[in-house]
Every structure is written in C-alpha cells, then in structure tokens.
N, C-alpha and C. Protein backbone atom coordinates (compact mmCIF):
# COMPACT_ATOMS: atom_id res chain seq x y z
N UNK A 1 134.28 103.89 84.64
CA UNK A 1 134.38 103.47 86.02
C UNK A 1 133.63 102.14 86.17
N UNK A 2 134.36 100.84 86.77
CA UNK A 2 133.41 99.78 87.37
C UNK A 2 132.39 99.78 88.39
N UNK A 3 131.91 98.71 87.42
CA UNK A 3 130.36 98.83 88.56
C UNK A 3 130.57 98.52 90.46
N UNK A 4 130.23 99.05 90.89
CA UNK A 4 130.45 98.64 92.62
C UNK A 4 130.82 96.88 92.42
N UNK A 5 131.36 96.34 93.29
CA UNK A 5 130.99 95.07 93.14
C UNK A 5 130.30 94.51 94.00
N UNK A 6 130.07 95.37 95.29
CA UNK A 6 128.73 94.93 96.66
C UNK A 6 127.43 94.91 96.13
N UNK A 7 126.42 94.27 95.77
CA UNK A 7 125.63 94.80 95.08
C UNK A 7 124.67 95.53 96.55
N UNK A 8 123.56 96.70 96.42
CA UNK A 8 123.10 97.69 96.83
C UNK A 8 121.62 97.65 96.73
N UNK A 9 121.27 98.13 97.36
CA UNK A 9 119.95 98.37 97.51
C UNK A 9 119.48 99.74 97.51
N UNK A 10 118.03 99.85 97.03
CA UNK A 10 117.94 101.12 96.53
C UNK A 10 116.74 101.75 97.41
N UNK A 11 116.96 102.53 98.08
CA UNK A 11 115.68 103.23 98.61
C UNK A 11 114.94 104.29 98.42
N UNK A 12 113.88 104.20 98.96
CA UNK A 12 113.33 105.86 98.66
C UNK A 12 112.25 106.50 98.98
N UNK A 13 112.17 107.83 100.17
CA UNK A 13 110.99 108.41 100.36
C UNK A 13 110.43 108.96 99.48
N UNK A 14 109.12 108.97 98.67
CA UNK A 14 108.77 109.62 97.88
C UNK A 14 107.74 110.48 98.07
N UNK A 15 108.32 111.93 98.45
CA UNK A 15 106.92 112.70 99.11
C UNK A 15 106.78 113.73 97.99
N UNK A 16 105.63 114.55 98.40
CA UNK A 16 104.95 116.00 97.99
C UNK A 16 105.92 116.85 97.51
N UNK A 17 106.78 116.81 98.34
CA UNK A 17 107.31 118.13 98.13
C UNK A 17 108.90 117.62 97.97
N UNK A 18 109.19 116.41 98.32
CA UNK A 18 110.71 116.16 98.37
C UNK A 18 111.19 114.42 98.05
N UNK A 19 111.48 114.08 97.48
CA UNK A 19 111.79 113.15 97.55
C UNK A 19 113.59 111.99 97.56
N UNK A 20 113.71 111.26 98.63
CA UNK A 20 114.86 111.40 99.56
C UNK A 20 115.45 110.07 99.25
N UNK A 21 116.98 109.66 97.93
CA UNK A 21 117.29 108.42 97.45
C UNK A 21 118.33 107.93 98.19
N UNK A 22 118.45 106.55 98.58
CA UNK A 22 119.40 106.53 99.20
C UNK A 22 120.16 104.75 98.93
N UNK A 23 121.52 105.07 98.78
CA UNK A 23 121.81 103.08 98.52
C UNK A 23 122.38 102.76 99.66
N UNK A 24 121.86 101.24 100.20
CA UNK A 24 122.33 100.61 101.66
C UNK A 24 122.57 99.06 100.75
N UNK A 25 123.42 98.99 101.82
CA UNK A 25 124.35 97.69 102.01
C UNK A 25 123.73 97.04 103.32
N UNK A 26 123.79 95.42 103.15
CA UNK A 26 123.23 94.87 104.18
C UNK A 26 124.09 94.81 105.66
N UNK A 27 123.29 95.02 106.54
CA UNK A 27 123.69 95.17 107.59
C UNK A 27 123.00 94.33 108.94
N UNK A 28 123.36 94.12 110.21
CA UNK A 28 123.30 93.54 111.19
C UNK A 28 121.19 93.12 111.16
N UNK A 29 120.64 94.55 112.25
CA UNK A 29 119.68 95.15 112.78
C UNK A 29 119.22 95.55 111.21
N UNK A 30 119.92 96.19 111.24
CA UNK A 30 119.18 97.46 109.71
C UNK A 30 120.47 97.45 108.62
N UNK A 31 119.87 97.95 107.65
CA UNK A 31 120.57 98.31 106.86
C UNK A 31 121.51 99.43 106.82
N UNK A 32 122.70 99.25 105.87
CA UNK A 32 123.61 100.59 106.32
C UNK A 32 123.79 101.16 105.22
N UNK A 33 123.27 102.84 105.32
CA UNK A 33 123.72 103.80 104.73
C UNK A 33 124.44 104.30 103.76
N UNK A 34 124.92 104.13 102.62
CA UNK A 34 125.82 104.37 101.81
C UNK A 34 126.09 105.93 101.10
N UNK A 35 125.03 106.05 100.87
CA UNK A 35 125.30 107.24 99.99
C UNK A 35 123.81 107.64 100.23
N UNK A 36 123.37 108.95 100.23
CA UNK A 36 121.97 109.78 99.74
C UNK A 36 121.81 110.94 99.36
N UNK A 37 120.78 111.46 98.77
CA UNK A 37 120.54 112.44 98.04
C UNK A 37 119.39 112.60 98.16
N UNK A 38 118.34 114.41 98.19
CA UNK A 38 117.40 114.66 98.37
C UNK A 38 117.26 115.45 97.09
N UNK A 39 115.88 115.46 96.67
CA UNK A 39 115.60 115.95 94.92
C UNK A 39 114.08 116.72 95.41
N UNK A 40 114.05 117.74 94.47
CA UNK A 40 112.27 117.79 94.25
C UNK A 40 111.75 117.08 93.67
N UNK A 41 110.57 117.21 94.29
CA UNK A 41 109.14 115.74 93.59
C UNK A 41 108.57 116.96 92.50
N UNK A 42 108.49 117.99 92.85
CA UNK A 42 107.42 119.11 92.10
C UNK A 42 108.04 119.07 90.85
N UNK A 43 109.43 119.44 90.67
CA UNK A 43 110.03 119.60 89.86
C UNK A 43 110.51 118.21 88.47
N UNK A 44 109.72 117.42 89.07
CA UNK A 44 110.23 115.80 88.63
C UNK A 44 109.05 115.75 87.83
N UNK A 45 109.03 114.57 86.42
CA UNK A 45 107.56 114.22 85.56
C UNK A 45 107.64 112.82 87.02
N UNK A 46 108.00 112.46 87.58
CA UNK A 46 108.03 111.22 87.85
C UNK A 46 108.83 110.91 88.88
N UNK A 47 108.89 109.65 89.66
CA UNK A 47 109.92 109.04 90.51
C UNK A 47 111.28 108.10 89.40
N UNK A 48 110.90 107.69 88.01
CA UNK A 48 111.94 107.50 87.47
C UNK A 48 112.53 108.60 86.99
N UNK A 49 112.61 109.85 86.76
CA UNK A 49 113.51 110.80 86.13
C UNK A 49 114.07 110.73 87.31
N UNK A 50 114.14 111.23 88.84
CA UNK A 50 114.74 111.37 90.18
C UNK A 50 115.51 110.08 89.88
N UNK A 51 115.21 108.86 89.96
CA UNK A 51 116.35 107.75 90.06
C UNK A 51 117.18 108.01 88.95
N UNK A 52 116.69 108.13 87.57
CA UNK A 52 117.87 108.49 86.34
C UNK A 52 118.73 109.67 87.28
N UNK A 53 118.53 110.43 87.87
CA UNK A 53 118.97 111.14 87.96
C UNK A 53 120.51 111.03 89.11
N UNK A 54 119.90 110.15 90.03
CA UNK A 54 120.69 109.53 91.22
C UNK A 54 121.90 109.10 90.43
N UNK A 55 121.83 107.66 89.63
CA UNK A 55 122.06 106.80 89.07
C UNK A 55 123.39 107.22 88.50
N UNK A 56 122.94 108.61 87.54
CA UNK A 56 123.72 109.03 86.87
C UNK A 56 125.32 109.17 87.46
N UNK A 57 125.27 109.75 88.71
CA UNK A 57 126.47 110.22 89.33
C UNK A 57 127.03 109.03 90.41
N UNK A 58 126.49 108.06 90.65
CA UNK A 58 127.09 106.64 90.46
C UNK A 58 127.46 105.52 90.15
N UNK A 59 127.75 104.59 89.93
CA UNK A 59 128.53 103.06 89.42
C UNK A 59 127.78 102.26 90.19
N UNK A 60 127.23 101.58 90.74
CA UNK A 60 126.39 100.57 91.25
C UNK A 60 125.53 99.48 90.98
N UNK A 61 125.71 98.26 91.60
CA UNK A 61 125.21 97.19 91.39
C UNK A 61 123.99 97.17 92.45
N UNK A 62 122.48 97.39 91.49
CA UNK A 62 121.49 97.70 92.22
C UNK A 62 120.59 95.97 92.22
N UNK A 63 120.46 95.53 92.98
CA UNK A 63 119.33 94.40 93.06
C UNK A 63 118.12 94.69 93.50
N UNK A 64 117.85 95.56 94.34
CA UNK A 64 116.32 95.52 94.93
C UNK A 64 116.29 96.54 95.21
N UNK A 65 114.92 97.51 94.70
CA UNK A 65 114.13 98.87 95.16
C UNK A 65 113.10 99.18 95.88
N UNK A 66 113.54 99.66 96.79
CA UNK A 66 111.67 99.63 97.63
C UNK A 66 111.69 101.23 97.79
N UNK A 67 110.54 101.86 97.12
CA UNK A 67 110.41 103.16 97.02
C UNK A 67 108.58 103.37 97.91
N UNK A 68 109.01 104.44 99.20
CA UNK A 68 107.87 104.55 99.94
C UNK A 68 107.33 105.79 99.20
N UNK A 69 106.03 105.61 99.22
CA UNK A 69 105.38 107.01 98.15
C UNK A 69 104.12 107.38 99.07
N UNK A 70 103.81 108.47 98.97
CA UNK A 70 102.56 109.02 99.77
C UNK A 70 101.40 108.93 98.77
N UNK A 71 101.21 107.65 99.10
CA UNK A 71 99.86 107.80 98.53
C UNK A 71 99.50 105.62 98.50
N UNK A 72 98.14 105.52 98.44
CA UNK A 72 97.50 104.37 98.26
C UNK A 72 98.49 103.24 97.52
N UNK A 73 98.98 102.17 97.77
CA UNK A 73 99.03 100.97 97.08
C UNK A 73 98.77 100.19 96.90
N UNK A 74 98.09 99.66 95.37
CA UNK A 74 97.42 98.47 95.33
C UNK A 74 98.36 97.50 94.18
N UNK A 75 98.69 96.72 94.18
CA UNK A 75 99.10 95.64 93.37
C UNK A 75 100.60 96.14 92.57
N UNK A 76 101.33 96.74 93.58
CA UNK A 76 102.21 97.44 93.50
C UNK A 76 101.96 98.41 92.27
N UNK A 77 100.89 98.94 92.58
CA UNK A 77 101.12 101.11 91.60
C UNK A 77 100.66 101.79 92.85
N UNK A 78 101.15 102.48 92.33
CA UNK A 78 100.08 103.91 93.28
C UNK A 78 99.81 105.20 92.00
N UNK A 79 98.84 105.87 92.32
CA UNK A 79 98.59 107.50 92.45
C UNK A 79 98.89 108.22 93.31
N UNK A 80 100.15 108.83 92.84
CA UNK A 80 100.35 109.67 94.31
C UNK A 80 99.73 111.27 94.81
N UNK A 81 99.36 111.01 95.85
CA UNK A 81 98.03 111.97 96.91
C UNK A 81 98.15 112.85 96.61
N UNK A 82 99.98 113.64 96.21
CA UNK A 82 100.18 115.06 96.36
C UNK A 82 100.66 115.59 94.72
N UNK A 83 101.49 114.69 94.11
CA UNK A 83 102.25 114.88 93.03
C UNK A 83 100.41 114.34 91.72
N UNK A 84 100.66 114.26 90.56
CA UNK A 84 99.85 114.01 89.46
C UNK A 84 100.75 112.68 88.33
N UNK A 85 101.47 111.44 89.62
CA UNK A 85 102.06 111.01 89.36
C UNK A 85 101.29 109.23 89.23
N UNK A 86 101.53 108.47 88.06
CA UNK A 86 100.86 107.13 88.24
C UNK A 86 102.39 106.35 88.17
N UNK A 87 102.64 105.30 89.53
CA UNK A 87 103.65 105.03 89.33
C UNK A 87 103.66 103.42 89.46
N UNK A 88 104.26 102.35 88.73
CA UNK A 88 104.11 101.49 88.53
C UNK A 88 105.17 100.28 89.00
N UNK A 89 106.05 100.04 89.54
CA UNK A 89 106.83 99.12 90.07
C UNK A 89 107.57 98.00 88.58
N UNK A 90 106.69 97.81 88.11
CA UNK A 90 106.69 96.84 86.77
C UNK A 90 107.23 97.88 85.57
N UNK A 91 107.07 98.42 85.89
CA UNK A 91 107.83 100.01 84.64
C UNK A 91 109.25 100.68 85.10
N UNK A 92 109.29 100.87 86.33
CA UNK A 92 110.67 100.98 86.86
C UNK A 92 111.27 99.75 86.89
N UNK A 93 110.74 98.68 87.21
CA UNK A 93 111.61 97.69 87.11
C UNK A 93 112.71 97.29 85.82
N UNK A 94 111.46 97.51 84.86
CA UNK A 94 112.00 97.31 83.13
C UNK A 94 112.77 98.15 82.67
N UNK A 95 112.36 99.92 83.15
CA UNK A 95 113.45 100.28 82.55
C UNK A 95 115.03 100.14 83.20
N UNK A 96 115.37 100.04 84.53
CA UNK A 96 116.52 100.10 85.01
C UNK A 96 117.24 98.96 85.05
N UNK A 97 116.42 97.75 84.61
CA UNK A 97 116.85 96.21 84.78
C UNK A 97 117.28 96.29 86.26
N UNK A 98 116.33 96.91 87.31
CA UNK A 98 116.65 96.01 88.55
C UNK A 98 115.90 95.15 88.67
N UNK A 99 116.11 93.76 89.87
CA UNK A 99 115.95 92.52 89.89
C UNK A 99 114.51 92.49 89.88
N UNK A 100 114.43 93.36 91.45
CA UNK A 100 112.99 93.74 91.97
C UNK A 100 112.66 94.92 92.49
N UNK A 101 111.34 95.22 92.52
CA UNK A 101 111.07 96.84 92.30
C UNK A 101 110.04 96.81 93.41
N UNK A 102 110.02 96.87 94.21
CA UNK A 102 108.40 97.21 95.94
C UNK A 102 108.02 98.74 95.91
N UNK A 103 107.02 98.81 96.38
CA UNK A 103 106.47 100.19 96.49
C UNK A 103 105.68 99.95 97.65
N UNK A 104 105.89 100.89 98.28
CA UNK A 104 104.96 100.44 99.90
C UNK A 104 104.30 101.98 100.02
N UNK A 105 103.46 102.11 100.80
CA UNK A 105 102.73 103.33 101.55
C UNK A 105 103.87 104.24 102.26
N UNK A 106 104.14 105.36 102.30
CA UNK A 106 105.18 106.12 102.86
C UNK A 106 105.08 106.20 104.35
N UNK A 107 103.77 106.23 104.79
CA UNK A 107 103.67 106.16 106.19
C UNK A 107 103.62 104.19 106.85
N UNK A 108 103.11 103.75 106.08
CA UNK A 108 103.14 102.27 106.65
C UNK A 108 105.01 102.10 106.42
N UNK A 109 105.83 102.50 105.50
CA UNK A 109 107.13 102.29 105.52
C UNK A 109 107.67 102.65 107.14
N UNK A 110 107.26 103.84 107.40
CA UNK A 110 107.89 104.61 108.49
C UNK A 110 107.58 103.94 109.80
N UNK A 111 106.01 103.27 110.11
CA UNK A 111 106.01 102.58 110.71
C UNK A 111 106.57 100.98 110.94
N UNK A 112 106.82 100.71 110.14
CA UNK A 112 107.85 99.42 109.79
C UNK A 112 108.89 99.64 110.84
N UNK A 113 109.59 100.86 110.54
CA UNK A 113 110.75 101.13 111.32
C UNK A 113 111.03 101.22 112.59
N UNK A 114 109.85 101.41 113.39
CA UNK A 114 109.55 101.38 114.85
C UNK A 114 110.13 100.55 115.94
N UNK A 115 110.69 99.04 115.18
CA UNK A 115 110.93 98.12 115.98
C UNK A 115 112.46 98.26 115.88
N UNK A 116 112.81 99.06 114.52
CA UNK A 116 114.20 98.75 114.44
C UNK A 116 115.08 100.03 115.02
N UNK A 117 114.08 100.82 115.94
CA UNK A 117 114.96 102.52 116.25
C UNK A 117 115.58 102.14 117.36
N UNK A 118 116.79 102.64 117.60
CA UNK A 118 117.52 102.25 119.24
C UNK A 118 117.19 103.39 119.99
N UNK A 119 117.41 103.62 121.60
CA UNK A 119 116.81 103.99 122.47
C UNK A 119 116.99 105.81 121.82
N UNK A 120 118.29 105.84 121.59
CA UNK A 120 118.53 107.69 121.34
C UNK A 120 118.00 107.82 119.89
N UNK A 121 117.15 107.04 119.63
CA UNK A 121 116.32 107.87 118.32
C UNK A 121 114.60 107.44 118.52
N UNK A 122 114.41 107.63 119.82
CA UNK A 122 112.93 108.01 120.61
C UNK A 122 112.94 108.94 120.91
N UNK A 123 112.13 109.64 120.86
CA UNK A 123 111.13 111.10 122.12
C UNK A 123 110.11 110.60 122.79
N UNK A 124 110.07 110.53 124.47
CA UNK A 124 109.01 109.90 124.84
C UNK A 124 108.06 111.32 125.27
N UNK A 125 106.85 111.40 124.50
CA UNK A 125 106.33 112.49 124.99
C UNK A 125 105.53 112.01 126.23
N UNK A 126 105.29 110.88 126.21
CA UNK A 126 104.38 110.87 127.33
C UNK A 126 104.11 109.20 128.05
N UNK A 127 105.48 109.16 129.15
CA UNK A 127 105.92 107.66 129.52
C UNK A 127 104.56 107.02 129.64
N UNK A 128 104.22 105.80 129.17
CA UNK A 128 103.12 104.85 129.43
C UNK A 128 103.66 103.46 129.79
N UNK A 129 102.54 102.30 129.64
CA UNK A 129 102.72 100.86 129.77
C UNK A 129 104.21 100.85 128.74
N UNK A 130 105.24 99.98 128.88
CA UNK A 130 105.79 99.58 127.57
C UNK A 130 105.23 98.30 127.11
N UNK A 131 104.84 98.34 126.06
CA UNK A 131 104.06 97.03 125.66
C UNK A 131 104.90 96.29 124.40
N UNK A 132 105.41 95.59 124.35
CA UNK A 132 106.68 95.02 123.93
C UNK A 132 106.30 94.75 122.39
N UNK A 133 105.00 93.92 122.61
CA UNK A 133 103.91 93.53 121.56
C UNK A 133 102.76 94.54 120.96
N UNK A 134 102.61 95.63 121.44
CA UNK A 134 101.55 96.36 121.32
C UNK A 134 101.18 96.86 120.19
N UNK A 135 99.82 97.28 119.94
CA UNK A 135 99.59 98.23 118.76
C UNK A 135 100.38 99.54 118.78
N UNK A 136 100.79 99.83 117.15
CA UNK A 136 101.64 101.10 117.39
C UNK A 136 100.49 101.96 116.80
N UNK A 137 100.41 103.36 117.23
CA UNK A 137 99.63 104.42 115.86
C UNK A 137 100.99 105.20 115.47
N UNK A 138 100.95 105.72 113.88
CA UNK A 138 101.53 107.18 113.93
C UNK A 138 100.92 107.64 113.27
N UNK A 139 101.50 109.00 113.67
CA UNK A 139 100.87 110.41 112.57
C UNK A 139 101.80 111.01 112.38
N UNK A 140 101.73 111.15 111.24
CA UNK A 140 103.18 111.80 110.33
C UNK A 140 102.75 113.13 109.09
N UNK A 141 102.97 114.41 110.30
CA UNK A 141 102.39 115.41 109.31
C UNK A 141 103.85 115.49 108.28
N UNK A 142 103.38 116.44 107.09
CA UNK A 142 104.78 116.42 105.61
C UNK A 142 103.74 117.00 105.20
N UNK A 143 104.07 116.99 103.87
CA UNK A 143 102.81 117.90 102.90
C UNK A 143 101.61 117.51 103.25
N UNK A 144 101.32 116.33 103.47
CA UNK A 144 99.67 115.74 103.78
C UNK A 144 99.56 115.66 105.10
N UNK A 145 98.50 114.96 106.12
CA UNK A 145 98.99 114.27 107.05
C UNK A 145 98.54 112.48 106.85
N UNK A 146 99.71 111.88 106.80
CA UNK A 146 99.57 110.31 106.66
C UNK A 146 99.04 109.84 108.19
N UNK A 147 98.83 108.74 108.11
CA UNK A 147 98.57 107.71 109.36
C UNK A 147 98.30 106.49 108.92
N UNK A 148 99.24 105.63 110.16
CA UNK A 148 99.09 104.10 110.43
C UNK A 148 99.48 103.66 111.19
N UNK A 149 98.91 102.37 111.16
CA UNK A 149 98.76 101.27 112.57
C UNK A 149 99.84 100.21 112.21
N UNK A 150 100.62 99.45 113.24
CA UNK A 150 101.28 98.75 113.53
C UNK A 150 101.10 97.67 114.18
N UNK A 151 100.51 95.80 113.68
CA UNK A 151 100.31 95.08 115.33
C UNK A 151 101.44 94.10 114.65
N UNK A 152 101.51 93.42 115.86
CA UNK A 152 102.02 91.91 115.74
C UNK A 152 101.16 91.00 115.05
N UNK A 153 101.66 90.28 114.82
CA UNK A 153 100.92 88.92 113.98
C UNK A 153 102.05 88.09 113.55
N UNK A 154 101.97 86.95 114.48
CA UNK A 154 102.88 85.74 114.01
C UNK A 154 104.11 86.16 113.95
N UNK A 155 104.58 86.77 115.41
CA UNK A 155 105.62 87.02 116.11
C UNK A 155 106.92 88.02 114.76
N UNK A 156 105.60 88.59 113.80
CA UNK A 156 106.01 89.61 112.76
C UNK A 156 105.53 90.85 112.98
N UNK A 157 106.14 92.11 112.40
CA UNK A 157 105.32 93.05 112.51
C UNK A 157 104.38 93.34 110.67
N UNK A 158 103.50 93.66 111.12
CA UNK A 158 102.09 93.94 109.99
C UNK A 158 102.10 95.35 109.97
N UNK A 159 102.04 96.50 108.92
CA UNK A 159 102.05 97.71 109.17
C UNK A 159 100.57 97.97 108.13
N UNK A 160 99.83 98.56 108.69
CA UNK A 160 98.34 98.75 108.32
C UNK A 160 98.49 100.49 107.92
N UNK A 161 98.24 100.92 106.12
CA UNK A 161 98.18 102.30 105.99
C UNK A 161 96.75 102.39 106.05
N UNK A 162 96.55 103.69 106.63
CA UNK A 162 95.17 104.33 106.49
C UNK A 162 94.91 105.00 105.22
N UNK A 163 95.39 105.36 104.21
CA UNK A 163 95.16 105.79 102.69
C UNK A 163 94.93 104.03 101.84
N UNK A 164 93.41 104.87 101.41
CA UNK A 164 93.33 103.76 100.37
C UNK A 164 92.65 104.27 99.26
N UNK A 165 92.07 103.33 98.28
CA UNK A 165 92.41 103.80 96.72
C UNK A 165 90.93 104.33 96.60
C-alpha cells in the first residue's frame, strides 16, 4: 500500500493508565482529526512500542510528533509520574525517521487548548468576569491530579506546568 501523500501529524496523550494516538491534517482554527486509537500505557515497555504499534495498521506520511506525557519536561525527556518510563524525543525521533519529535507536559498541552475550544465545548460552572486576556488555572484529575496556568504574553498564549523535575 502507498504512503498517504498528505503528509500528517502525529499526536498523543500519554497518560497512567491510557494512552490516546491520533493523526491530524492541517486545518483552519485547529487541526483536523484523521484517524485515532486508544492503547494501554501499563501494558506498554514504552510510548515507542504504542506508536510501532499505531503505525503498523497505517500508510502515512508523518512529519511532526508532539506527544503530551504526564509527567515533568526538561530539554525535551521526561520521567513519566505514573508509568517507570524515561522518554526521550531524540530516540523516537531516530527510530521512526520523523522530521521532528516535541514532548510537552500533558496538562500544560490541555491548557494550550483553551483558546482554541468553541462555545459548545465549555461548561460554565460558575459565570464570572469574561476576561478575554486573563490568567487561565486547570485541574485535571486522570490517574494523578495535574495542574496549570495559562497567561498571555506578547499577544501569545504561555502555558505554565506545575510538575517539575
């Protein structure tokens, strides 16, 4: 079978207990959806056996990976909080020959997303100021409980994780 010829992007929640792959195509606002799949983390040596594993049952032209993991990132690795996993960005990169390989904080990922949700994918528990610019918090219970902050800076958003190394 030929390789896709769109090339794809590769995503990925990487939690405790589950971890959630998914390929998007560029899109408007956000990115769009292509295909996903949910795997065990417990059951995995790793976040590369889960991608071998994706991979396998598609054809795709992958350029860029950004895999969110629960746990601390420094200089793109982490240790992840829940799994007994050391994961390296520069090691996935090599073995899959994708272009580029990111690893971000799982909860600073999620807050990223804040600016890009449309109105029917809010719950307002509790109407306040709308502050257009404002600091965001979340708390995101899953196997652990994560948390992070969200501000502006230079008409960008900055996502600040509270796990560090």
């Amino acid at each position: 079978m030929p390789k896709s010829q769109q090339p794809m992007a590769l995503a990925g929640d990487v939690g405790g207990t589950h971890t959630r792959l998914g390929l998007f195509t560029a899109g408007g606002r956000r990115p769009r959806l292509q295909t996903e799949e949910t795997f065990s983390s417990e059951k995995a040596q790793g976040p590369e056996e889960i991608i071998d594993r994706f991979l396998k049952q598609r054809d795709h032209t992958i350029e860029t990976v950004c895999l969110a993991i629960a746990g601390p990132v420094e200089q793109n690795r982490v240790k992840t909080t829940n799994l007994p996993w050391e994961v390296d960005a520069n090691e996935i990169k090599d073995r899959f020959g994708f272009g580029r390989v990111h690893l971000m904080n799982d909860v600073a990922a999620t807050i990223r997303a804040v600016p890009l949700l449309d109105p029917d994918e809010v719950f307002v528990l509790n109407r306040g100021k709308d502050l257009q610019k404002g600091t965001v918090g979340l708390v995101a219970p899953g196997t652990g409980l994560g948390q992070a902050l969200m501000v502006w800076a230079g008409g960008r958003v900055v996502a600040l994780p509270t796990e560090i190394p």
